[in-house]
Each structure stands twice: as structure tokens, then as C-alpha cells.
C-alpha atoms as a PDB file:
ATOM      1  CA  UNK A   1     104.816  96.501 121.264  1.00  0.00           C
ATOM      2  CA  UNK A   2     103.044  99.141 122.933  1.00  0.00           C
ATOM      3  CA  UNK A   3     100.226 100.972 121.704  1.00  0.00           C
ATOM      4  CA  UNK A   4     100.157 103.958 119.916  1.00  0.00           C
ATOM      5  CA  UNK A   5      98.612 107.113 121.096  1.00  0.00           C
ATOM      6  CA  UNK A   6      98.210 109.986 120.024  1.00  0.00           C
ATOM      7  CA  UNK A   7     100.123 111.506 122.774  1.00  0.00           C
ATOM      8  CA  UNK A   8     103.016 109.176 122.255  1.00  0.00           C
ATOM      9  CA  UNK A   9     103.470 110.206 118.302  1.00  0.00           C
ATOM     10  CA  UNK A  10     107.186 111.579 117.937  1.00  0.00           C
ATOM     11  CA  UNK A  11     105.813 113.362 115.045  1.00  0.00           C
ATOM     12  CA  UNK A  12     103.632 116.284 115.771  1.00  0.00           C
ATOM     13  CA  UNK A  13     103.671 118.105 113.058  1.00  0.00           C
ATOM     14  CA  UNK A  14     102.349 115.450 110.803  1.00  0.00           C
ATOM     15  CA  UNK A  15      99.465 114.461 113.620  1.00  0.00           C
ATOM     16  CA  UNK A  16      98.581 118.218 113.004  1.00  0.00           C
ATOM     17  CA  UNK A  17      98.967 118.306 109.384  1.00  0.00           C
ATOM     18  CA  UNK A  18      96.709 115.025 109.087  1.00  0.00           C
ATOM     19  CA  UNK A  19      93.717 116.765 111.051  1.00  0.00           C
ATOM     20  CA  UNK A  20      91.005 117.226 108.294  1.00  0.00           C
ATOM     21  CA  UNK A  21      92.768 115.640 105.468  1.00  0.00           C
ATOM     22  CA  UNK A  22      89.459 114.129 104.365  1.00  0.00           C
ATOM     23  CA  UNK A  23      89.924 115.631 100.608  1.00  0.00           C
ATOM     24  CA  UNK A  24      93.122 114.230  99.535  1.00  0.00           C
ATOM     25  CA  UNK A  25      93.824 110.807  97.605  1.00  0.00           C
ATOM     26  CA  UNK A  26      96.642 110.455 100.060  1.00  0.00           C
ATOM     27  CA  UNK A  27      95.072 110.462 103.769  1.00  0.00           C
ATOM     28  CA  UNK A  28      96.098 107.070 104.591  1.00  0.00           C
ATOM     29  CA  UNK A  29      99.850 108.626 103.977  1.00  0.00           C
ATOM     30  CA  UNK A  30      99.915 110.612 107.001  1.00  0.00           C
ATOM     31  CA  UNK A  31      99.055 107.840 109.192  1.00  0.00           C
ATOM     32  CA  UNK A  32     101.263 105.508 107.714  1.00  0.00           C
ATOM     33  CA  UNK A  33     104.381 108.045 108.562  1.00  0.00           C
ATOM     34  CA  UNK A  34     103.189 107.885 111.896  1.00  0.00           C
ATOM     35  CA  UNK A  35     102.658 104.748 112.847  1.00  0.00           C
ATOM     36  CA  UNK A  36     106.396 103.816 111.372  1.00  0.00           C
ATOM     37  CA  UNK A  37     108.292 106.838 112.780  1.00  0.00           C
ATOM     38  CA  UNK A  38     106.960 105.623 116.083  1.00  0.00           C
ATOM     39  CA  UNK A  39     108.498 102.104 115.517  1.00  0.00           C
ATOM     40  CA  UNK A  40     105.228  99.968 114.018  1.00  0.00           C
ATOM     41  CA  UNK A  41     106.959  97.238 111.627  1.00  0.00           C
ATOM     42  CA  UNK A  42     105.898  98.228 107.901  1.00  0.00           C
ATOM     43  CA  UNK A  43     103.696  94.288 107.246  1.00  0.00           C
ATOM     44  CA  UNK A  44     102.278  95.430 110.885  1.00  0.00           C
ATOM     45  CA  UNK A  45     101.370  99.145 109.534  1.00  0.00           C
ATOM     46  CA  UNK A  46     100.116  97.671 106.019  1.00  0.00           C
ATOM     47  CA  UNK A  47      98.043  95.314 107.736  1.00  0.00           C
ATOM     48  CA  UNK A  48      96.322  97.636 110.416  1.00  0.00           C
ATOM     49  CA  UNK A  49      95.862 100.269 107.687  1.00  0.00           C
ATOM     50  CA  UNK A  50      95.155  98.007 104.941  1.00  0.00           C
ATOM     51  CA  UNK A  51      97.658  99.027 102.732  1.00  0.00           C
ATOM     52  CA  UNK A  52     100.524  97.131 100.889  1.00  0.00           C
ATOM     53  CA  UNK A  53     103.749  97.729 102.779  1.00  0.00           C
ATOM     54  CA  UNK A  54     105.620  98.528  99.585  1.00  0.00           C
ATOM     55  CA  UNK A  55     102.853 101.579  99.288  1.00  0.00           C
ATOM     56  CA  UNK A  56     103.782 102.587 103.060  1.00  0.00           C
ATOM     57  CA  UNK A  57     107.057 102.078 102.560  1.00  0.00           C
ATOM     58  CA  UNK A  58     106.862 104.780  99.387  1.00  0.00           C
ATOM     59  CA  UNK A  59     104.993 106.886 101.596  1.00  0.00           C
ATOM     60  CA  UNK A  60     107.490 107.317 104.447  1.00  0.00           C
ATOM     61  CA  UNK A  61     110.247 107.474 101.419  1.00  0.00           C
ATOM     62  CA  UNK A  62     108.369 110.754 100.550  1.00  0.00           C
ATOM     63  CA  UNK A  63     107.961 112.176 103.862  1.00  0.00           C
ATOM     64  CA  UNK A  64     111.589 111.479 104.393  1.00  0.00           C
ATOM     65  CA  UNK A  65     113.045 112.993 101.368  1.00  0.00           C
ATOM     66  CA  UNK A  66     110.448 115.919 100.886  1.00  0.00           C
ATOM     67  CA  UNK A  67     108.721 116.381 104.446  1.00  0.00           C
ATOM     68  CA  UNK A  68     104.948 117.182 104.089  1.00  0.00           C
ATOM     69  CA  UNK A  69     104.732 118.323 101.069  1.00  0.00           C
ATOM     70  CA  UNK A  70     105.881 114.769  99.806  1.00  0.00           C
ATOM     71  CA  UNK A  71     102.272 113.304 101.044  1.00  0.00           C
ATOM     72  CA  UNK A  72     100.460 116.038  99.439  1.00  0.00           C
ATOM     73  CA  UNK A  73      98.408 115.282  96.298  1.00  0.00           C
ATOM     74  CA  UNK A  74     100.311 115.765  93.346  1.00  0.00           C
ATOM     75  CA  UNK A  75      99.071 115.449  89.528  1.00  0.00           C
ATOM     76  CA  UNK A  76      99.703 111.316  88.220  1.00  0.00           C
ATOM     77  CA  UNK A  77     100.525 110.695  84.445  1.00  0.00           C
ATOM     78  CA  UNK A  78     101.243 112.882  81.321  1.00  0.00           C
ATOM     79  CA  UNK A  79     101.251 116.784  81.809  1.00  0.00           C
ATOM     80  CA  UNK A  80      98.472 118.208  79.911  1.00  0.00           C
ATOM     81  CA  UNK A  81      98.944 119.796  76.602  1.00  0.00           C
ATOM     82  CA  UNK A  82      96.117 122.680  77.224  1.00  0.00           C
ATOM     83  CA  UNK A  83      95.745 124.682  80.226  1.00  0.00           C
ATOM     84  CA  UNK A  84      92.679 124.881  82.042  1.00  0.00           C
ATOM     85  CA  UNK A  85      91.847 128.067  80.811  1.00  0.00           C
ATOM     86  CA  UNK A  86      92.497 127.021  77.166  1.00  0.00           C
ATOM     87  CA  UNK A  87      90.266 123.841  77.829  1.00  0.00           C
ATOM     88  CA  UNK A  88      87.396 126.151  78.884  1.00  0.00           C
ATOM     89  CA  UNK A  89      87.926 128.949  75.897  1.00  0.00           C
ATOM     90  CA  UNK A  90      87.928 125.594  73.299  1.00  0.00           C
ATOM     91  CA  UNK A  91      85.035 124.225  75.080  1.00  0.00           C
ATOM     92  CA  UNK A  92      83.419 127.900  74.871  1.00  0.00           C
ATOM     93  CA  UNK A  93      83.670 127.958  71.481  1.00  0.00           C
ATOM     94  CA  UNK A  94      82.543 123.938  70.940  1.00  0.00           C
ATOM     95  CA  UNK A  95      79.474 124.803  73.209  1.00  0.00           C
ATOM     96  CA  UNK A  96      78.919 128.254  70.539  1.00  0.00           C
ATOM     97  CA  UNK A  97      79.984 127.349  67.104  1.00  0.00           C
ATOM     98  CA  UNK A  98      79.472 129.602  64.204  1.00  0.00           C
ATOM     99  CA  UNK A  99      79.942 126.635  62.166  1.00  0.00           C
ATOM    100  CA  UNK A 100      79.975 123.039  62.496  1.00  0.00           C
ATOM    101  CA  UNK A 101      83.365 121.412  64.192  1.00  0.00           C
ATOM    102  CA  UNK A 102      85.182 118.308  62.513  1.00  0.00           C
ATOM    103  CA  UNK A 103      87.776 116.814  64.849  1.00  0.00           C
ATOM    104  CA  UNK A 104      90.208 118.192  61.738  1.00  0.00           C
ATOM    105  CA  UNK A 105      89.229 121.451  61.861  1.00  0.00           C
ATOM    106  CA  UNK A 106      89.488 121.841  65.963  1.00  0.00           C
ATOM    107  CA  UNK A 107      92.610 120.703  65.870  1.00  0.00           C
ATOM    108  CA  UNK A 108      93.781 123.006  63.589  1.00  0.00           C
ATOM    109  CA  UNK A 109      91.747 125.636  65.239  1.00  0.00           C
ATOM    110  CA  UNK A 110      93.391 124.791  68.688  1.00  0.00           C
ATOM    111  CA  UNK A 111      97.272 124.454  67.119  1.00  0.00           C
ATOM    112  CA  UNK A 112      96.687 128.061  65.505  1.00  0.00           C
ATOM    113  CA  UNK A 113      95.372 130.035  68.142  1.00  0.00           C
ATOM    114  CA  UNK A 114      97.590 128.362  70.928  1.00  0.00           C
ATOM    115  CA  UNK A 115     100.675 126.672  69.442  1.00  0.00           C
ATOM    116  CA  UNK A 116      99.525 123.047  70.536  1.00  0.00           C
ATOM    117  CA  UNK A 117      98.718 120.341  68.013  1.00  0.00           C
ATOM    118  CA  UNK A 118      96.538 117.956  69.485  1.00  0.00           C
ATOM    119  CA  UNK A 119      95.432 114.686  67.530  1.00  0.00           C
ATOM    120  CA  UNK A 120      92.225 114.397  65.677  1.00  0.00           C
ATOM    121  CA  UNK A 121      91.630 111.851  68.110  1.00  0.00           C
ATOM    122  CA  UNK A 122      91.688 113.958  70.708  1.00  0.00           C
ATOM    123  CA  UNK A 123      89.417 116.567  69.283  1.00  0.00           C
ATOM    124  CA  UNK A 124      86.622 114.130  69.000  1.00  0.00           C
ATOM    125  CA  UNK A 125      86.570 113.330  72.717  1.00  0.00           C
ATOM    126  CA  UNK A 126      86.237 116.981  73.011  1.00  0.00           C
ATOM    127  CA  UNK A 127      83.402 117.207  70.544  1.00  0.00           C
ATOM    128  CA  UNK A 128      82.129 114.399  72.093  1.00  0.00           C
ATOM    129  CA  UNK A 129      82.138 115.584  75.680  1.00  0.00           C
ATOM    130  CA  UNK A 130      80.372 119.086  73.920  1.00  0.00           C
ATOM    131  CA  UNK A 131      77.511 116.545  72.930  1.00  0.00           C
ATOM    132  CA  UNK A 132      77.077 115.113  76.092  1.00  0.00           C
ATOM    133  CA  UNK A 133      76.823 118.038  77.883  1.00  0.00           C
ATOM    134  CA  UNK A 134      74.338 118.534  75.980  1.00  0.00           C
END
């Protein structure tokens, strides 16, 4: 096979798009697309890239069905119950209490003011963080 250059990719726009991608969880994507949509077996690509081809295969799976924005970093596992602004007003008012939080009493605290009922589980890893932020 011959080698590939970057002035023989087919696929420009992803060459460009993968210039400075040093921030995402997904950089090895773009040159995975590449090297296959110029003809590079998947074991081959895996291999050079050291990846598993059923990850590069995924990858180009992505890019074909959603184009770029398939390789961009997306958000993995359950949706989170509290915005990010309502984590930062509950960890305001952890960080300023007028009286001393139970995990009970946050919870209830948090379901009241914004209609989400979190366990008391939950609330004690937030006290908890509080603590070790010190």
C-alpha cells in the first residue's frame, strides 16, 4: 500500500478540522477517519494508531452517519439532575450556611427550591466535597 500523505488525504475537511484538536478526548478520531477513507485496512489503522479496530471502526461509523460533529466530544453516562448553575448556587449556600447541613435536609432544600429530589446519598458527596474544599 502506498503511504499516506497529507497531500494524498481525500478528506480535507477533516485534515483541517483535526489541526489543533489537542483538547478533545477524541483526537485519535480524526485520524482514524482518515487513514480509512484513504483505504488503510481497519487491524492496519488500529495498529499504527494504537487503537482497537472495533473503536476505529465506531469512529468512522460516526463520521459517516453524523459528519464532524460525530467525532466531537459529547457528554458519556447519565444526564445530570442539576444544572451547572444550580450545582454552584447549592454549593454557594453549602460553602455559607446559616445553619448546619444534614444530607436530609439538602436534599429537601434542593427538591424545594428546584423541583429535583436527589438522594441523601448524594447530598453527602456534596457536603463532602464542601469539606474538602475546605
Amino acid at each position: 500500500m502506498a503511504a499516506c500523505t497529507a497531500s494524498s488525504w481525500k478528506v480535507p475537511h477533516v485534515r483541517h478540522s483535526s489541526a489543533g484538536n489537542t483538547g478533545t478526548r477524541r483526537g485519535g478520531a480524526y485520524p482514524a477517519v482518515l487513514l480509512i477513507e484513504q483505504g488503510l485496512s481497519y487491524p492496519a489503522a488500529a495498529r499504527y494508531l494504537g487503537e482497537s479496530a472495533r473503536t476505529l471502526a465506531r469512529w468512522v461509523r460516526r463520521y459517516r452517519d453524523h459528519g464532524l460533529a460525530g467525532l466531537r466530544e459529547h457528554e458519556i453516562g447519565r444526564p445530570r439532575r442539576l444544572t451547572r448553575e444550580q450545582l454552584a448556587e447549592v454549593r454557594g449556600v453549602i460553602d455559607a450556611p446559616e445553619e448546619p447541613w444534614t444530607a436530609a435536609s439538602l436534599a429537601a432544600w434542593i427538591e424545594e427550591r428546584f423541583g429535583v429530589r436527589l438522594s441523601d446519598r448524594h447530598c453527602r458527596r456534596l457536603l463532602g466535597d464542601a469539606v474538602r474544599r475546605g
